[in-house]
C-alpha atoms as a PDB file:
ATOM      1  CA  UNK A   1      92.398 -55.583 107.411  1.00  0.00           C
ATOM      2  CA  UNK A   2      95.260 -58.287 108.256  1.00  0.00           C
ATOM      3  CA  UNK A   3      94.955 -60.306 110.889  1.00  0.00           C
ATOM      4  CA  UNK A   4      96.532 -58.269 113.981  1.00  0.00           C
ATOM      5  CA  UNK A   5      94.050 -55.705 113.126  1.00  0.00           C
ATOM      6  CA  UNK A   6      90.673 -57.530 112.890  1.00  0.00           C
ATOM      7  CA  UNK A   7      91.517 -59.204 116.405  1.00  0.00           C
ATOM      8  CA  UNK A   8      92.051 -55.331 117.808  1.00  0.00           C
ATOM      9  CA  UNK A   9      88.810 -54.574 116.198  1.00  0.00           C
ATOM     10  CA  UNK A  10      87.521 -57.586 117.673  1.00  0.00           C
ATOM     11  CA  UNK A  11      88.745 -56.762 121.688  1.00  0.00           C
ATOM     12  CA  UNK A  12      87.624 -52.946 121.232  1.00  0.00           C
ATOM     13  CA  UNK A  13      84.414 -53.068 119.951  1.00  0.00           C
ATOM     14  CA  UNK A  14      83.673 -56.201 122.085  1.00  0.00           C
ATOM     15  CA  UNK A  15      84.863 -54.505 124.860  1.00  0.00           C
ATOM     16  CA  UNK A  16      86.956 -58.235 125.181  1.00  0.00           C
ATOM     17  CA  UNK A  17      83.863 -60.011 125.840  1.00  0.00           C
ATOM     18  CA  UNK A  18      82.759 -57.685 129.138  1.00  0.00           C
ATOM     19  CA  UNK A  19      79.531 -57.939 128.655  1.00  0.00           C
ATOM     20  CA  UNK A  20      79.173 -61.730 128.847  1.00  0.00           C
ATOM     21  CA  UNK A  21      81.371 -61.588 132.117  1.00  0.00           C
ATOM     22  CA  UNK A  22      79.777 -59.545 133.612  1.00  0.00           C
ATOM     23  CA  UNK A  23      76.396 -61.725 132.813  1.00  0.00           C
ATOM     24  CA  UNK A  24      78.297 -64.370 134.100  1.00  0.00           C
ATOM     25  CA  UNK A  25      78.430 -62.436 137.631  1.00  0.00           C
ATOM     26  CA  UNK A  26      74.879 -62.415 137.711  1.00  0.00           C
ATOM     27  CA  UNK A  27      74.557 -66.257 136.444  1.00  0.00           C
ATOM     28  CA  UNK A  28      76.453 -67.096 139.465  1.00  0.00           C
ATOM     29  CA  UNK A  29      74.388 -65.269 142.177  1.00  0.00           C
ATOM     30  CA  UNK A  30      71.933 -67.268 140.709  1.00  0.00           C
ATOM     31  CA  UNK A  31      73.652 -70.106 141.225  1.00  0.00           C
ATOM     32  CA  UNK A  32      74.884 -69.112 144.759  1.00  0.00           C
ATOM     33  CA  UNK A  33      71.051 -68.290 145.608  1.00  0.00           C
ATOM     34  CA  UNK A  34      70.022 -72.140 144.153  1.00  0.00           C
ATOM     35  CA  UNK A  35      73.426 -73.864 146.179  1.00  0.00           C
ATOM     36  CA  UNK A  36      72.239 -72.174 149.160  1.00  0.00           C
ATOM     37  CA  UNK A  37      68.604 -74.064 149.636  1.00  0.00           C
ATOM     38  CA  UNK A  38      68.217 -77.032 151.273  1.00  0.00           C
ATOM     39  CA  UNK A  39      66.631 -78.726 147.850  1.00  0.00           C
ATOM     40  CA  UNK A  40      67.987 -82.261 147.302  1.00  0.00           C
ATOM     41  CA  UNK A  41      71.374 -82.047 144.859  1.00  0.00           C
ATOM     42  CA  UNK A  42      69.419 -83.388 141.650  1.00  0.00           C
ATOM     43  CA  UNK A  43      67.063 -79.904 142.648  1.00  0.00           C
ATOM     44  CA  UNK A  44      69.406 -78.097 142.904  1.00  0.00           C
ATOM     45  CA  UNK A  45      71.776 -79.049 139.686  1.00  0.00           C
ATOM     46  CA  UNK A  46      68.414 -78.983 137.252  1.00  0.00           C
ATOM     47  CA  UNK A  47      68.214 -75.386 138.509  1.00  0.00           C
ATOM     48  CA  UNK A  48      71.670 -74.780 138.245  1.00  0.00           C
ATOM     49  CA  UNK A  49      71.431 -75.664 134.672  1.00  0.00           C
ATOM     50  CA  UNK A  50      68.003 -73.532 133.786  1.00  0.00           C
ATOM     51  CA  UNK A  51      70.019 -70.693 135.144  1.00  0.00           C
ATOM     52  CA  UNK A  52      72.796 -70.471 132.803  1.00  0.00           C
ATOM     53  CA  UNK A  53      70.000 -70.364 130.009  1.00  0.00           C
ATOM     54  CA  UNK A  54      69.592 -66.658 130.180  1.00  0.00           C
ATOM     55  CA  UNK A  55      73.212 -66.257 129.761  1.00  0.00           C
ATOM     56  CA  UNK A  56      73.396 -64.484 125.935  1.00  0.00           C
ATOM     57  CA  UNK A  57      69.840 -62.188 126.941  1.00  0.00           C
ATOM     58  CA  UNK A  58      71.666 -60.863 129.950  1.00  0.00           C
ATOM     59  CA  UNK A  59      74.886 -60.367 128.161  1.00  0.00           C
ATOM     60  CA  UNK A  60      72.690 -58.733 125.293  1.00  0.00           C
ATOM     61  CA  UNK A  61      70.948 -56.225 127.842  1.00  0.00           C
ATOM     62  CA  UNK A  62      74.802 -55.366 129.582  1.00  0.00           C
ATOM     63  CA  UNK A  63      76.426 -55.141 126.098  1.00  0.00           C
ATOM     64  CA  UNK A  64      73.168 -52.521 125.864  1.00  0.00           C
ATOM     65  CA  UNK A  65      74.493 -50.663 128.896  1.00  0.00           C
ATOM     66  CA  UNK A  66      77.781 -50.484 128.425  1.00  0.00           C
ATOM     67  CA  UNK A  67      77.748 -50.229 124.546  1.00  0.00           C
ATOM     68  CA  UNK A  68      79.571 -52.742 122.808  1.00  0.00           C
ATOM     69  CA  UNK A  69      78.806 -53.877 119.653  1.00  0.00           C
ATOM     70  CA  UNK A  70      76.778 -57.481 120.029  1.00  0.00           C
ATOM     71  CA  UNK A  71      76.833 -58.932 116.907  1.00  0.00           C
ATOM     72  CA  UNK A  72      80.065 -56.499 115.464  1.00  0.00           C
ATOM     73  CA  UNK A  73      79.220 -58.173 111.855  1.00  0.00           C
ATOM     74  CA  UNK A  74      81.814 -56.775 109.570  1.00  0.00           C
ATOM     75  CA  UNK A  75      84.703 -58.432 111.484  1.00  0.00           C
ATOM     76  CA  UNK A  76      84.949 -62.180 110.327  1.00  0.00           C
ATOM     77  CA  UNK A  77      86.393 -62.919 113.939  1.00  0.00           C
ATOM     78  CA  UNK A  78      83.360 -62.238 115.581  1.00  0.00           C
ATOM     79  CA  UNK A  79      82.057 -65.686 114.285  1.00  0.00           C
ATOM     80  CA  UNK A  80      85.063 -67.188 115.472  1.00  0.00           C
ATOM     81  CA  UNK A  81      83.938 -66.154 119.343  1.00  0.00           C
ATOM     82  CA  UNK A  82      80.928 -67.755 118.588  1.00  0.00           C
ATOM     83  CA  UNK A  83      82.406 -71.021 117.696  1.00  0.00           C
ATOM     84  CA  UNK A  84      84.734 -70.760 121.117  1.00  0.00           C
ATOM     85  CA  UNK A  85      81.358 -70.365 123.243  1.00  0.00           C
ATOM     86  CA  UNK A  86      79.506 -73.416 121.046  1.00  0.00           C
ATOM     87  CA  UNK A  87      82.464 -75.486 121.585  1.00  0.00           C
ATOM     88  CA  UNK A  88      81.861 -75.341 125.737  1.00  0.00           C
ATOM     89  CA  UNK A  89      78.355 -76.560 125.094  1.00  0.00           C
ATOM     90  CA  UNK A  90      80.248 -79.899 124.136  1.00  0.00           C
ATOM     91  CA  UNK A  91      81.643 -80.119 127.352  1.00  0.00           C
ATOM     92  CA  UNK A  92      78.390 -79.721 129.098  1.00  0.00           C
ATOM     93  CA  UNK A  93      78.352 -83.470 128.327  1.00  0.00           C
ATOM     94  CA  UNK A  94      80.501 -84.103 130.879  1.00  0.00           C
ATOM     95  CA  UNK A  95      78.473 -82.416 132.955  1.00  0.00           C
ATOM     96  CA  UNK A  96      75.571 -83.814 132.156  1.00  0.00           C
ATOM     97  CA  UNK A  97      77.005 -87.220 132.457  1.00  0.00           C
ATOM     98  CA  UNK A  98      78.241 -86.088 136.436  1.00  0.00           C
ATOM     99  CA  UNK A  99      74.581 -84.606 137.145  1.00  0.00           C
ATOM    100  CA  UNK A 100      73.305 -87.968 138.089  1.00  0.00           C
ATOM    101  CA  UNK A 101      76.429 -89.610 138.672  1.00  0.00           C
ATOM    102  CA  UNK A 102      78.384 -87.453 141.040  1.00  0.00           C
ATOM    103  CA  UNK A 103      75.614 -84.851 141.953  1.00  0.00           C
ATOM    104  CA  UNK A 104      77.717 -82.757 144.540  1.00  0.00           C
ATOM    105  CA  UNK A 105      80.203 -82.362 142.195  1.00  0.00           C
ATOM    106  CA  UNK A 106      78.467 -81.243 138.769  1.00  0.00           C
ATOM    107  CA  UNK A 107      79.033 -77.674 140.349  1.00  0.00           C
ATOM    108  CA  UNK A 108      82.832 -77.692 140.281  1.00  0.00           C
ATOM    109  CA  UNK A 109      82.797 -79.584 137.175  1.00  0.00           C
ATOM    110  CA  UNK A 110      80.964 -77.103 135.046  1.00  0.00           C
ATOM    111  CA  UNK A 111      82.646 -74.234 136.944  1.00  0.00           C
ATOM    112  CA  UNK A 112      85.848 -76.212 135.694  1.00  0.00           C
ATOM    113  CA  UNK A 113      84.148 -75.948 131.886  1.00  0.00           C
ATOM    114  CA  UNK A 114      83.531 -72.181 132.120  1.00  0.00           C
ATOM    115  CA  UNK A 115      86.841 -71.687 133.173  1.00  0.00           C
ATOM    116  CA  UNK A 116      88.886 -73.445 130.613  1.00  0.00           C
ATOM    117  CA  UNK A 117      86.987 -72.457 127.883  1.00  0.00           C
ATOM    118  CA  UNK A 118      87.850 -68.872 128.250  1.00  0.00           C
ATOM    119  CA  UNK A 119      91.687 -69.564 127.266  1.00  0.00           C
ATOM    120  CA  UNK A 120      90.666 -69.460 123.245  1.00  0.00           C
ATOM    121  CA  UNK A 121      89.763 -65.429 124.139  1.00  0.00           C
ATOM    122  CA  UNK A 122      93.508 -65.002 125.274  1.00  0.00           C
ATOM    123  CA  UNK A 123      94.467 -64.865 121.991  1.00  0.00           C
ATOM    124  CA  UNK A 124      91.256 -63.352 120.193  1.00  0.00           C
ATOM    125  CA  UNK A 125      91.037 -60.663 122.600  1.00  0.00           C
ATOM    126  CA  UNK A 126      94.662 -60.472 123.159  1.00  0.00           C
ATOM    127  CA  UNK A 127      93.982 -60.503 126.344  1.00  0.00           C
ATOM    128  CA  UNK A 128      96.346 -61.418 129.623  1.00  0.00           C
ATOM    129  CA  UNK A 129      93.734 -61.578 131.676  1.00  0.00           C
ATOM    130  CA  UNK A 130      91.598 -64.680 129.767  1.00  0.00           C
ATOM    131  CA  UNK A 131      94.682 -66.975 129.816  1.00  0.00           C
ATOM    132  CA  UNK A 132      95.180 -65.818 133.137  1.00  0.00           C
ATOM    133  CA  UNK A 133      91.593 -67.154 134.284  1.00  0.00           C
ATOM    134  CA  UNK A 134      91.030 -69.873 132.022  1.00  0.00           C
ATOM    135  CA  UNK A 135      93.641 -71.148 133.791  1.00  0.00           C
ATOM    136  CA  UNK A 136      93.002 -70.025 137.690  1.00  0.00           C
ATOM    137  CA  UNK A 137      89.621 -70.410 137.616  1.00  0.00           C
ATOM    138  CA  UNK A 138      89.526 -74.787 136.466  1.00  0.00           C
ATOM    139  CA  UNK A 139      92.771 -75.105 139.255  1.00  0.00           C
ATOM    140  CA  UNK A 140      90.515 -73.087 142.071  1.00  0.00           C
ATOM    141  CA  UNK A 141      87.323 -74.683 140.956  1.00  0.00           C
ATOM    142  CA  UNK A 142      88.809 -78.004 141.561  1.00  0.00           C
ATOM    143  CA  UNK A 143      90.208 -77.069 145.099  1.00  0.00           C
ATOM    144  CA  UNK A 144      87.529 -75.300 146.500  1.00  0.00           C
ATOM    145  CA  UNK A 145      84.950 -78.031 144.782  1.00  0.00           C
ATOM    146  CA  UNK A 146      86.834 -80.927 146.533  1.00  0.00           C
ATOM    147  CA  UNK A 147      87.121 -79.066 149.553  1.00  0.00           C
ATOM    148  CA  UNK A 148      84.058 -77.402 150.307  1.00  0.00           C
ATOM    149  CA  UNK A 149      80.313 -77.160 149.504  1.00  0.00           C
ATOM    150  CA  UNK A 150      78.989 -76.000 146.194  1.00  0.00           C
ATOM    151  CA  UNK A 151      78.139 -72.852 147.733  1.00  0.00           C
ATOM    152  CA  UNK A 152      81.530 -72.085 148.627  1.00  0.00           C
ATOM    153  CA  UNK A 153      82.263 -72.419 145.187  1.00  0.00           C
ATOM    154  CA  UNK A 154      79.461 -70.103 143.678  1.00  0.00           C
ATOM    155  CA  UNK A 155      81.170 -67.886 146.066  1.00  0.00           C
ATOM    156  CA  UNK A 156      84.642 -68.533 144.791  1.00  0.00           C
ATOM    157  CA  UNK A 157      83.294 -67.671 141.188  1.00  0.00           C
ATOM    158  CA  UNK A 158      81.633 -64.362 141.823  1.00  0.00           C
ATOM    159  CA  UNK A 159      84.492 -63.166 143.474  1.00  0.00           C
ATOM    160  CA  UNK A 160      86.601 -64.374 140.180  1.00  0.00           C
ATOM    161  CA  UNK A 161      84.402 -63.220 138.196  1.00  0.00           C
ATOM    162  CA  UNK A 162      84.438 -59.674 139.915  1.00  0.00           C
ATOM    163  CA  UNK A 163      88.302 -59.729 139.621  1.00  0.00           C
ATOM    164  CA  UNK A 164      88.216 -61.116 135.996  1.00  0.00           C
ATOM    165  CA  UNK A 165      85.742 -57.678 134.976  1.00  0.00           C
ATOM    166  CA  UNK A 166      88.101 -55.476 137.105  1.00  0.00           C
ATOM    167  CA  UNK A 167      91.226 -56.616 134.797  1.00  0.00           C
ATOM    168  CA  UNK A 168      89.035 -56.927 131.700  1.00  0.00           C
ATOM    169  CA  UNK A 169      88.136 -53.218 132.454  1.00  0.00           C
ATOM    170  CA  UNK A 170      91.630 -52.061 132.794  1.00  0.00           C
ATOM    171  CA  UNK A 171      92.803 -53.814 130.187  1.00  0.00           C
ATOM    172  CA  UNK A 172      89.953 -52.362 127.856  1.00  0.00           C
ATOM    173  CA  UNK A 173      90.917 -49.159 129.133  1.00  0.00           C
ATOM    174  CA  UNK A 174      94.747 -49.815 128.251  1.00  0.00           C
ATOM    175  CA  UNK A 175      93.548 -50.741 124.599  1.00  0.00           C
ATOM    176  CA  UNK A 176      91.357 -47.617 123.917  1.00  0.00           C
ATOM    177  CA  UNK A 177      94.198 -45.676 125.821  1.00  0.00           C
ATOM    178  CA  UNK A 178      96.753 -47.334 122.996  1.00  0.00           C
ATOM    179  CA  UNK A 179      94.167 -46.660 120.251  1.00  0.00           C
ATOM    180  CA  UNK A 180      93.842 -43.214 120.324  1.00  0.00           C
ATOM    181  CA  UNK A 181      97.812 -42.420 120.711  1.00  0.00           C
ATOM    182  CA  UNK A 182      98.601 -44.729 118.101  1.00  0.00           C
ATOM    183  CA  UNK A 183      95.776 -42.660 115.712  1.00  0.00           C
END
């Protein structure tokens, strides 16, 4: 396979990453449920980071449900996703480093870190709607996180993230759709 055709092999039997989106949604309730207390903000962002730890078994058990291939081990591209999701663990520095720092604002700054490091998908996924988000989602993060609680903003992001399984739907739809004419 060439190239074009390992990265369409990639997006359909990933389902363009779905599965961890759609994780993600359920990450962020999480998060919304933890933002909502009234636990001090160094509570609050430890919990905040124990809850994205469950992240790959809940995007194992959707991938389950909605059947996409997990691992997908005869395309070499696969372990290119990988390294685009290791990569944002690099950035959790940053977070890390605003956890004690700036405590009300380690929210919109790892919000900001989910969001940009979904623009690498755009192009392994060939997807519109990644590029799309990676960018909306670090520009709204930043707004809402200035502007509002972090609540707000765990708000903000299951609403995006919603959207961002909506298009990721359609657009897996639109692929399968282009798959079978073009067979």
């Amino acid at each position: 396979m060439n190239l074009e055709e390992l990265r369409l092999n990639c997006a359909i039997k990933q389902k363009k990453g779905l599965h961890f989106i759609l994780a993600s949604i359920i990450i962020w309730c999480i998060i919304l449920i933890i933002h909502s207390t009234s636990l001090p903000n160094l509570t609050k962002n430890l919990f905040t980071f124990c809850s994205t730890a469950p992240l790959m078994p809940l995007a194992f058990l959707v991938s389950k449900i909605i059947k996409v291939d997990f691992q997908n081990k005869e395309n070499p591209l696969t372990n290119l996703g990988i390294l685009f999701s290791a990569n944002q663990m690099l950035y959790l520095l940053i977070a890390m480093w605003v956890y004690p720092t700036l405590p009300e604002k380690m929210l919109m700054v790892i919000a900001m870190i989910f969001g940009a490091h979904l623009l690498p998908y755009g192009w392994l996924y060939k997807s519109t709607s990644y590029v799309v988000f990676a960018i909306l989602i670090p520009i709204l993060s930043l707004i809402i996180g200035i502007s509002f609680e972090p609540y707000m903003l765990a708000i903000m992001m299951i609403i995006i993230e919603i959207l961002f399984s909506i298009c990721l739907i359609v657009e897996n739809k639109n692929i399968n759709l282009r798959a079978v004419l073009k067979s």
